[in-house]
Protein backbone atom coordinates (compact mmCIF):
# COMPACT_ATOMS: atom_id res chain seq x y z
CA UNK A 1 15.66 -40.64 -47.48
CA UNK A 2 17.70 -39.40 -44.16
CA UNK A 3 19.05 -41.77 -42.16
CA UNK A 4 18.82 -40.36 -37.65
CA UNK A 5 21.82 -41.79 -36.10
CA UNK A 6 21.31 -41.30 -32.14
CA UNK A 7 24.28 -42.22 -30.24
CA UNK A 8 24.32 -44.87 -27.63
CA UNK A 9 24.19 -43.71 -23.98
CA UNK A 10 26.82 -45.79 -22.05
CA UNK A 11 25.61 -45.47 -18.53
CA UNK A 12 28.56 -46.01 -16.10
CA UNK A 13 28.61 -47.53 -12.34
CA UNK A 14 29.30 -46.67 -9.36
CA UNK A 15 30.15 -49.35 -6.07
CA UNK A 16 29.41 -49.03 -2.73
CA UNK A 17 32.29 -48.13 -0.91
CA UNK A 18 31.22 -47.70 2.96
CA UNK A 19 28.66 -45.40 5.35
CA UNK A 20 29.51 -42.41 6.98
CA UNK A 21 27.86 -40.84 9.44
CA UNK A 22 28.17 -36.91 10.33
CA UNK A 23 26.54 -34.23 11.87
CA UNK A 24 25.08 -31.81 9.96
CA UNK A 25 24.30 -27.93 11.11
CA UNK A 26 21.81 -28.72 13.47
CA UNK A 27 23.62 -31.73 15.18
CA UNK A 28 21.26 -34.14 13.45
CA UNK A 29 23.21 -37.40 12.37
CA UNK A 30 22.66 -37.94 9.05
CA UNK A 31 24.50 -41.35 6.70
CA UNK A 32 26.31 -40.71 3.67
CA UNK A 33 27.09 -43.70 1.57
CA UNK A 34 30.45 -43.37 -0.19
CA UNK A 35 30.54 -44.36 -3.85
CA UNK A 36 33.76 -44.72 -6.29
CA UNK A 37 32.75 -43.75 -9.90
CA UNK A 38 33.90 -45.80 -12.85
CA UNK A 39 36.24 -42.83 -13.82
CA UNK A 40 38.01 -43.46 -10.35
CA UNK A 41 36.69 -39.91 -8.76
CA UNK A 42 34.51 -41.00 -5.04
CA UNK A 43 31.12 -39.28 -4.15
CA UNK A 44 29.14 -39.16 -1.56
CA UNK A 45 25.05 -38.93 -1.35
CA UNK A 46 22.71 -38.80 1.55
CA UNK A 47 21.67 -42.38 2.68
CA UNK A 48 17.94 -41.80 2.87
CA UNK A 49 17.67 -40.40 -0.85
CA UNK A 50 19.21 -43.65 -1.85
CA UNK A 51 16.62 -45.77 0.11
CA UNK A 52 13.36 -42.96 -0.66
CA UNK A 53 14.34 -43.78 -4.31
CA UNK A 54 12.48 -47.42 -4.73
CA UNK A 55 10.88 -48.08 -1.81
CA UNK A 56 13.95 -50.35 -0.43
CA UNK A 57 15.37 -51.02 3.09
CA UNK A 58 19.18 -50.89 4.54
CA UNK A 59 18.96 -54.54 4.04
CA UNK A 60 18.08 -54.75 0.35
CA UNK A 61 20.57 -54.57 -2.47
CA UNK A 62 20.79 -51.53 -3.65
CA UNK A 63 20.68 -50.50 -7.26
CA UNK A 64 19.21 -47.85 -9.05
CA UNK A 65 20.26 -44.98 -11.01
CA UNK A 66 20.91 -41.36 -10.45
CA UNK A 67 22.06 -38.17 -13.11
CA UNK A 68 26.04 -38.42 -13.11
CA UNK A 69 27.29 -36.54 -10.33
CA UNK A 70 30.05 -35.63 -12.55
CA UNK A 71 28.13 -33.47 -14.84
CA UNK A 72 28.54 -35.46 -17.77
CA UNK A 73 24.73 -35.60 -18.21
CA UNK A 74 24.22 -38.89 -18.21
CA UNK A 75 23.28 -41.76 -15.90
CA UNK A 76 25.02 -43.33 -13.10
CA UNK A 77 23.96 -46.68 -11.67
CA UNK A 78 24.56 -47.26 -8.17
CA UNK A 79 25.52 -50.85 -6.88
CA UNK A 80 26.29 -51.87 -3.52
């Protein structure tokens, strides 16, 4: 008899820090929300992919979950 073990997948968060807008190349504004990672390292992800991802508005709540930007290949759930 043989016995799988699978590890557990821990999936980490990451909060809602603040917006930021910026131009981009073509002097389009485009929002940015901020996020600090669990491991204490910030990122930063384009506003609109956020909202595209369920269907939800700026006034919603957010959380859903996105690979780790940190390469880890895992999960990372976002949380406002």
């Amino acid at each position: 008899m043989r016995i799988i073990v699978k590890p557990i997948k821990f999936i980490m968060k990451a909060t809602f820090i603040l917006e930021i807008i910026v131009n981009n190349n073509e002097g389009i504004e485009q929002s940015l929300s901020l996020y600090e990672h669990e491991n204490g390292g910030m990122f930063a992800i384009d506003s609109s992919f956020i909202e595209s991802l369920d269907g939800i508005d700026e006034d919603d709540d957010i959380t859903c979950e996105i690979p780790d930007p940190f390469g880890n290949g895992e999960m990372v759930t976002l949380v406002e």
